[in-house]
Protein backbone atom coordinates (compact mmCIF):
# COMPACT_ATOMS: atom_id res chain seq x y z
CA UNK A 1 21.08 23.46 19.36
CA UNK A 2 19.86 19.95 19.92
CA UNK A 3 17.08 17.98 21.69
CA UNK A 4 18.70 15.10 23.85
CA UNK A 5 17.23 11.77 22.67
CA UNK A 6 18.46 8.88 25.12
CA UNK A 7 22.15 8.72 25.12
CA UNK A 8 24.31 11.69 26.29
CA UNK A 9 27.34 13.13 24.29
CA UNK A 10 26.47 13.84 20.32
CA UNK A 11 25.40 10.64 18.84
CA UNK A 12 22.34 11.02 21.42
CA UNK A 13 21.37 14.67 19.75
CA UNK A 14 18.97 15.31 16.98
CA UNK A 15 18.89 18.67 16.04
CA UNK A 16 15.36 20.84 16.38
CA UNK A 17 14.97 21.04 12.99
CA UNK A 18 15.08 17.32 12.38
CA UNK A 19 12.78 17.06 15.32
CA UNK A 20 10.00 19.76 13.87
CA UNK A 21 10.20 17.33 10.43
CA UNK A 22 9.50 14.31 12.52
CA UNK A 23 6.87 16.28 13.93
CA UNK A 24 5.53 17.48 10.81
CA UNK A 25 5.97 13.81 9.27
CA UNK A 26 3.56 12.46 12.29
CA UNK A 27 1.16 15.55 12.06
CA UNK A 28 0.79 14.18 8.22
CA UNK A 29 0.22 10.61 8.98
CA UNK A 30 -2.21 11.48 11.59
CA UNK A 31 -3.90 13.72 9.14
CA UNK A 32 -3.80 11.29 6.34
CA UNK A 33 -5.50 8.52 9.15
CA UNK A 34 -8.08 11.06 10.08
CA UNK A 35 -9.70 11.83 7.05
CA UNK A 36 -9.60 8.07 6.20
CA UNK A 37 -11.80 7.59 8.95
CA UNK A 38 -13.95 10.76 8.16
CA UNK A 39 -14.74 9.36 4.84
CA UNK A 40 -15.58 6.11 6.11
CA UNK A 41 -18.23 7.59 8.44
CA UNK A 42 -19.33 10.54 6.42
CA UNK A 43 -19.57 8.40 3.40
CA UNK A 44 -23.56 8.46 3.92
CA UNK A 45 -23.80 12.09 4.46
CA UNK A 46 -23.41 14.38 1.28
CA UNK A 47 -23.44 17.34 3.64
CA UNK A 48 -20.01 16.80 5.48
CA UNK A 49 -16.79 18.60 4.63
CA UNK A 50 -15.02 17.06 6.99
CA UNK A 51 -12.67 14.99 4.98
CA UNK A 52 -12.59 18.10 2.70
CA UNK A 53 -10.76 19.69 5.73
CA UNK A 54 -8.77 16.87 7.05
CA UNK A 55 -7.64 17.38 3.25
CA UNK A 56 -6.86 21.15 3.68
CA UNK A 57 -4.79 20.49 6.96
CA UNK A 58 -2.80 17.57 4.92
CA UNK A 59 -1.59 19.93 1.90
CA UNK A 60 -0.83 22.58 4.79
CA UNK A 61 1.61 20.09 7.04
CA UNK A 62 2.70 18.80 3.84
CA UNK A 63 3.58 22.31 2.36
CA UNK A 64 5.53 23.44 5.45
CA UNK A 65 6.99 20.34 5.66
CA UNK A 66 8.69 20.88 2.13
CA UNK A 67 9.00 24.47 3.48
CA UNK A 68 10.95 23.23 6.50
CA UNK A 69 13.41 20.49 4.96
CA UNK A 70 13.88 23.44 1.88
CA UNK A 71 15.38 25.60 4.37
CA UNK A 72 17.34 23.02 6.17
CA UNK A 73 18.92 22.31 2.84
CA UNK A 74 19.62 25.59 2.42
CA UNK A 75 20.86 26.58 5.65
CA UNK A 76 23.32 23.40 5.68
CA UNK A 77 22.19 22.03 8.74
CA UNK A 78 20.28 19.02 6.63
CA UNK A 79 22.93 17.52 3.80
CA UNK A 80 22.19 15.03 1.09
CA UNK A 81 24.12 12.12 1.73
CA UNK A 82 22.86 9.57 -1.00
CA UNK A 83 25.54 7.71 -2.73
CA UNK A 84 24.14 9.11 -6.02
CA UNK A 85 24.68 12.66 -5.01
CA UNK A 86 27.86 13.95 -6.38
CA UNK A 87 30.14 15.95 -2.73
């Protein structure tokens, strides 16, 4: 199964796992940008957990990130292809 990118035939196909990690990637960037902003805001406020939570949802995307890629591996649709990495 694949998600058409812009070209047809296969070099235009990423598969839907390598599309939920790019998703996951953004989701962590986002998360990591949000809660930089939340502590520049709250940074007055002793009451506001916010960056606490933006926190919380980071480690979560992270974690199933790992998650995600782990089972790729695993499953064989993701392969290691660094030179260093012994076929």
């Amino acid at each position: 199964m694949c998600v058409r990118v812009t070209a047809p035939g296969p070099e235009g196909c990423i598969g839907v796992l390598k599309a939920i990690i790019l998703i996951l990637l953004a989701a962590v960037v986002v998360s990591l940008f949000t809660g930089l902003g939340f502590l520049f805001k709250d940074s007055h406020r002793a009451d506001s957990k916010r960056t606490l939570y933006a926190l919380g949802i980071r480690i979560s995307l992270a974690a199933t990130l790992m998650l995600v890629v782990f089972y790729g591996l695993q499953t064989g649709e993701l392969t290691l292809n660094a030179p260093w990495h012994g076929h």
